[in-house]
Structure formats: C-alpha cells, structure tokens
C-alpha atoms as a PDB file:
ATOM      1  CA  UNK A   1       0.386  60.002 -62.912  1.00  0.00           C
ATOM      2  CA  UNK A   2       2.625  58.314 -60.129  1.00  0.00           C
ATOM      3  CA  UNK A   3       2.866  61.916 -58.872  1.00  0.00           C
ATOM      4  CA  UNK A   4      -0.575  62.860 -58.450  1.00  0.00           C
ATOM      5  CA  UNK A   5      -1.244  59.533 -56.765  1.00  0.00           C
ATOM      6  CA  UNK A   6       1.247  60.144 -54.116  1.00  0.00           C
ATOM      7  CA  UNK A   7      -0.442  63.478 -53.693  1.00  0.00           C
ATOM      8  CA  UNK A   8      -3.755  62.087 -53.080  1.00  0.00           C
ATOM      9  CA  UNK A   9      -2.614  59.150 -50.691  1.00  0.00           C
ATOM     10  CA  UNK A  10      -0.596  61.733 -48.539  1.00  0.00           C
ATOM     11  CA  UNK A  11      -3.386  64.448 -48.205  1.00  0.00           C
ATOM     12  CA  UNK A  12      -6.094  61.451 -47.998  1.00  0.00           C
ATOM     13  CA  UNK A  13      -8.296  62.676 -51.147  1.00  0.00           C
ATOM     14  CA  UNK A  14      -7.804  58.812 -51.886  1.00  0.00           C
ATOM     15  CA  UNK A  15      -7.456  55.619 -49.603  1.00  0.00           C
ATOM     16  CA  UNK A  16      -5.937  52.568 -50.304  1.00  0.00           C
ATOM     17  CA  UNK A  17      -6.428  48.817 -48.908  1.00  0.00           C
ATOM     18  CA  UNK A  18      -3.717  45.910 -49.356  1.00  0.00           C
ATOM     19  CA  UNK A  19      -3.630  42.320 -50.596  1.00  0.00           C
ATOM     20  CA  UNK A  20      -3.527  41.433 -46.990  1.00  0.00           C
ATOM     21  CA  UNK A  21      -6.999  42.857 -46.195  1.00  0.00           C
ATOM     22  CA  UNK A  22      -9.042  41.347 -49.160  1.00  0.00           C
ATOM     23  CA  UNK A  23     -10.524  38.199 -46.934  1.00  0.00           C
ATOM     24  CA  UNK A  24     -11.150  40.786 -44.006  1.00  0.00           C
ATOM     25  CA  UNK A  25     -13.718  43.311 -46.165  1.00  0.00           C
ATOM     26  CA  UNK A  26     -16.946  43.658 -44.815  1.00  0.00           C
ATOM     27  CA  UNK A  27     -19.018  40.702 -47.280  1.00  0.00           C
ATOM     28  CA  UNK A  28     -22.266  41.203 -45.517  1.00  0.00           C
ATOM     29  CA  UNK A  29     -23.949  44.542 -47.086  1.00  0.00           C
ATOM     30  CA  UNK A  30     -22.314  46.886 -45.310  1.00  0.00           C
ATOM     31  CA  UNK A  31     -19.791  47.856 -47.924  1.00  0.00           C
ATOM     32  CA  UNK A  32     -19.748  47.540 -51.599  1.00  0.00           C
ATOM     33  CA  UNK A  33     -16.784  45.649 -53.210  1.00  0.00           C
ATOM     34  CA  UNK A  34     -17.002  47.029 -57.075  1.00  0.00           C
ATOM     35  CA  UNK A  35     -13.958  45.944 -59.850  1.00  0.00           C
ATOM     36  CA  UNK A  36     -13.866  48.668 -62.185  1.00  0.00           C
ATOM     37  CA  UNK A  37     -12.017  46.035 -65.082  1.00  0.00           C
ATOM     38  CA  UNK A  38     -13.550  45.380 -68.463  1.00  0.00           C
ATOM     39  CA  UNK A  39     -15.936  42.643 -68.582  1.00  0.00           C
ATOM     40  CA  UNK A  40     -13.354  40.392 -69.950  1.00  0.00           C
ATOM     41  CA  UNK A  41     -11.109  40.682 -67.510  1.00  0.00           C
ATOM     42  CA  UNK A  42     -13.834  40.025 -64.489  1.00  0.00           C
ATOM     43  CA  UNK A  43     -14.759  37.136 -66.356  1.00  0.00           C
ATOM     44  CA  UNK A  44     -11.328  35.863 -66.503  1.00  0.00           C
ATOM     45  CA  UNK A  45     -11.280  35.584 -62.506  1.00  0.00           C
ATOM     46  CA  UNK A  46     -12.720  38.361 -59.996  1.00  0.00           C
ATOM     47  CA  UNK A  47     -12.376  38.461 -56.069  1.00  0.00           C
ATOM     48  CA  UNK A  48     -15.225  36.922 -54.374  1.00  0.00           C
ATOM     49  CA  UNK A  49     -18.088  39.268 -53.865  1.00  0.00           C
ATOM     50  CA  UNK A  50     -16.989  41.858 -56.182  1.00  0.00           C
ATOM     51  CA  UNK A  51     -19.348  43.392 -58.778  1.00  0.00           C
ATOM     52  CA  UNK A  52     -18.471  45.008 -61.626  1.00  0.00           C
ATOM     53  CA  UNK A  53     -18.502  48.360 -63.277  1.00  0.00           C
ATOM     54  CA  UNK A  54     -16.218  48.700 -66.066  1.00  0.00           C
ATOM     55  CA  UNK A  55     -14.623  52.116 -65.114  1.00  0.00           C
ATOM     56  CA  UNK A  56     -15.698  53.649 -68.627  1.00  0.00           C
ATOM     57  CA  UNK A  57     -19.405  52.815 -67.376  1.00  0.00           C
ATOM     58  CA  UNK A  58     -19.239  53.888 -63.484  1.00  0.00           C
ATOM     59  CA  UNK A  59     -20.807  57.404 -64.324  1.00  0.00           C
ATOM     60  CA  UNK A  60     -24.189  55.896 -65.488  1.00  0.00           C
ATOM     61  CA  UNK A  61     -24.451  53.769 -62.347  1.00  0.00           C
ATOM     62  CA  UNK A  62     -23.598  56.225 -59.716  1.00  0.00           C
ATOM     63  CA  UNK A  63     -27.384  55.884 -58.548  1.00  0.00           C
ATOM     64  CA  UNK A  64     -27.081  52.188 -57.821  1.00  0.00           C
ATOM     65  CA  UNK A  65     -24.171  52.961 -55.412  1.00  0.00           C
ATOM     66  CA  UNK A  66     -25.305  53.563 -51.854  1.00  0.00           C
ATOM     67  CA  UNK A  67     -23.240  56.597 -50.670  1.00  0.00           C
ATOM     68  CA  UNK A  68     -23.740  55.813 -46.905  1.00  0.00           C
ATOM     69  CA  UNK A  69     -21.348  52.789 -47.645  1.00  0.00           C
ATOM     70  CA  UNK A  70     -18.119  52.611 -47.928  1.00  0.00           C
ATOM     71  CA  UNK A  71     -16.987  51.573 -51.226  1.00  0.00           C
ATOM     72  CA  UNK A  72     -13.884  48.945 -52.517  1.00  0.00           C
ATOM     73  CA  UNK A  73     -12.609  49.275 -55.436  1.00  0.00           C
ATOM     74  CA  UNK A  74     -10.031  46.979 -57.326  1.00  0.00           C
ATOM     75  CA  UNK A  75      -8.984  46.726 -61.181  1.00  0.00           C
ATOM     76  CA  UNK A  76      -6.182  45.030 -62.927  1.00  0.00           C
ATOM     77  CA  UNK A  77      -3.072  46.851 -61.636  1.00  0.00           C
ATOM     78  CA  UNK A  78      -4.367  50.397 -59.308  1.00  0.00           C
ATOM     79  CA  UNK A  79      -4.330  52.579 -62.292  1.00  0.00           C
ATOM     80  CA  UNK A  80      -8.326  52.494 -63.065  1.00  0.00           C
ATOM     81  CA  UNK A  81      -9.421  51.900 -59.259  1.00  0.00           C
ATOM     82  CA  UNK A  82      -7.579  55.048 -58.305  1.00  0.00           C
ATOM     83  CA  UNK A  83      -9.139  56.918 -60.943  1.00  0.00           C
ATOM     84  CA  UNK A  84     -12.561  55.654 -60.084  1.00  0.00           C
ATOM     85  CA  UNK A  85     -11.827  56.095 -56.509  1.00  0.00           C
ATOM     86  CA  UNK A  86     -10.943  59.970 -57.524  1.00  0.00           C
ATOM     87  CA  UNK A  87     -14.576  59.943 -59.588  1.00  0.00           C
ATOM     88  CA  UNK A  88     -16.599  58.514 -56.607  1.00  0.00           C
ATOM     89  CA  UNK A  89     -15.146  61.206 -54.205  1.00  0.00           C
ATOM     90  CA  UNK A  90     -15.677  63.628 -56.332  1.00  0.00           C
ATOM     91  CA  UNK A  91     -19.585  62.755 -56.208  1.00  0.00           C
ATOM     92  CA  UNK A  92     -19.186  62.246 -52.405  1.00  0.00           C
ATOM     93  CA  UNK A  93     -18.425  58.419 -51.930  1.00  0.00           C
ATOM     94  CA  UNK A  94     -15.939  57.113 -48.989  1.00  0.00           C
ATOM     95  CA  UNK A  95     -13.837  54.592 -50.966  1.00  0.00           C
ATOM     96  CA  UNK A  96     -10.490  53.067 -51.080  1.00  0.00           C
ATOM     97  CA  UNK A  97      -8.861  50.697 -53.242  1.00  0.00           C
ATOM     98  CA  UNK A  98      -6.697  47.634 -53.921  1.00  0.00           C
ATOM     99  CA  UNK A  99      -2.888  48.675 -53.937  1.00  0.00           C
ATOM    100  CA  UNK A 100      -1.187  47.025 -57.245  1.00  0.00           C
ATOM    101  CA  UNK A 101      -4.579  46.006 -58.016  1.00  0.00           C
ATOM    102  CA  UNK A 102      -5.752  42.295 -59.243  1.00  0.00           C
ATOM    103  CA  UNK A 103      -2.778  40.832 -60.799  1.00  0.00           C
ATOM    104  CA  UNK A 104      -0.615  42.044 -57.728  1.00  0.00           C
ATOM    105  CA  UNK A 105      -3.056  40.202 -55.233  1.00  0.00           C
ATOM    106  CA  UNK A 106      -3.170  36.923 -57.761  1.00  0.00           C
ATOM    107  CA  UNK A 107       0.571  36.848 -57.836  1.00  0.00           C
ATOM    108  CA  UNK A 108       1.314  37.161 -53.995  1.00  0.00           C
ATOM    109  CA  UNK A 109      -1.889  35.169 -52.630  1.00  0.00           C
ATOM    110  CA  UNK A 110      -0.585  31.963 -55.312  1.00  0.00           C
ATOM    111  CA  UNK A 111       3.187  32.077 -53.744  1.00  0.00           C
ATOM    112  CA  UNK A 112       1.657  32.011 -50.533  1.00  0.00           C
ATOM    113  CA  UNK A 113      -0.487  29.114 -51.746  1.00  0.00           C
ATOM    114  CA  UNK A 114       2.398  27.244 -52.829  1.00  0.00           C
ATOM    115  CA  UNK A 115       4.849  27.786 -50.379  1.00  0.00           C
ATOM    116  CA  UNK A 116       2.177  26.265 -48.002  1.00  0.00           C
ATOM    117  CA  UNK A 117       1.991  23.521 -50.412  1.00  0.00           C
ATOM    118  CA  UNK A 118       5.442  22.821 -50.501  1.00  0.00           C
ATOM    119  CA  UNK A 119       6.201  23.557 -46.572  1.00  0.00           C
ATOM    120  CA  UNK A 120       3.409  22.052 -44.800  1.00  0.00           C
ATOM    121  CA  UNK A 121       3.115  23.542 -40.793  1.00  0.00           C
ATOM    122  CA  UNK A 122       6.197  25.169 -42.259  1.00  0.00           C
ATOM    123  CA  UNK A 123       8.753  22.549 -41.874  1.00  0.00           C
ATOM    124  CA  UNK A 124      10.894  21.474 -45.507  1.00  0.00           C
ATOM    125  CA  UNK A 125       9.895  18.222 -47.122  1.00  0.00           C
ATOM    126  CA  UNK A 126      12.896  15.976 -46.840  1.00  0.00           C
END
C-alpha cells in the first residue's frame, strides 16, 4: 500500500496537507473539512469543523459533497483518508488529506502544548 501511495503523491492523483496547516483551512464554506473515521472514533475527539463520513459510508453521500469545493479529508492515521481521497477523485472531487492522519496531529499539537507550558516565551523555568 505504502507503494501505491508514493505513486499517487508523486504524479499528484492525490494531495496531501500537514499538521501544520490544520488551523489555516478555509472554516468559512469555502471548503469542506470531512473525517472519514468510524463514528466512535469522531466522537472520541474530531478537529474543529470537521464532519463526518465514515469511509465505508462516503459512496451514499457523494451528492451532499459540493464538487466545486475543495475537499479535506483526515482519519485516524492516512490510511482511510487516502483511500477516500482516491474515491472522491475518482468521481471528480479536488481533495487532499491529513498526512499521518488524527493521532499524528494529536500527538505533535499536545508536545507543542506542553513544551509551551513548561517554557513560557521560551525561556527554562529555574
């Protein structure tokens, strides 16, 4: 599978978008943010503004996508929002989605959180 992605990302059948990026989509209508995850796991914490579509559903809601917008997609770890990614291009959707996925962007934005914690206006508590 690792193979195919590289494939895609270097002839640009799929786009990607990184951790750093998530606070600089477009939140006012002008692109849809869509988490592919179970229902479960969006319930379990979700990025802000993100809707969901389990992946295994995304077929029967093509028609509530708009397809003049481009579309964000993010799931647990890249696996499922590349393959929806692949599905939605397929039906002629511009889309691009979350490198490592969810648990990558958790992980990296909470040591960020806490290293600001710990380091305020980055100097070391003494």
């Amino acid at each position: 599978m690792a193979g195919f992605m590289i494939e895609d990302l270097e002839s640009g059948k799929v786009r990607q978008f990184h951790w750093n990026e998530v606070e600089d989509l477009p939140c006012d209508g002008n692109a849809t943010l869509l988490d592919v995850r179970t229902e479960g796991e969006y319930r379990r914490g979700h990025l802000n503004g993100f809707r969901n579509i389990p992946l295994d559903d995304l077929r029967e809601h093509l028609d509530e996508l708009e397809r003049d917008k481009p579309i964000y997609v993010n799931c647990q770890t890249g696996l499922r929002s590349y393959l929806a990614c692949r599905l939605l291009t397929q039906y002629g959707f511009s889309c691009s989605h979350l490198s490592g996925g969810y648990s990558f962007y958790q992980v990296v934005t909470q040591e960020q959180q806490t290293a600001r914690s710990a380091y305020p206006c980055g100097m070391e508590k003494l």
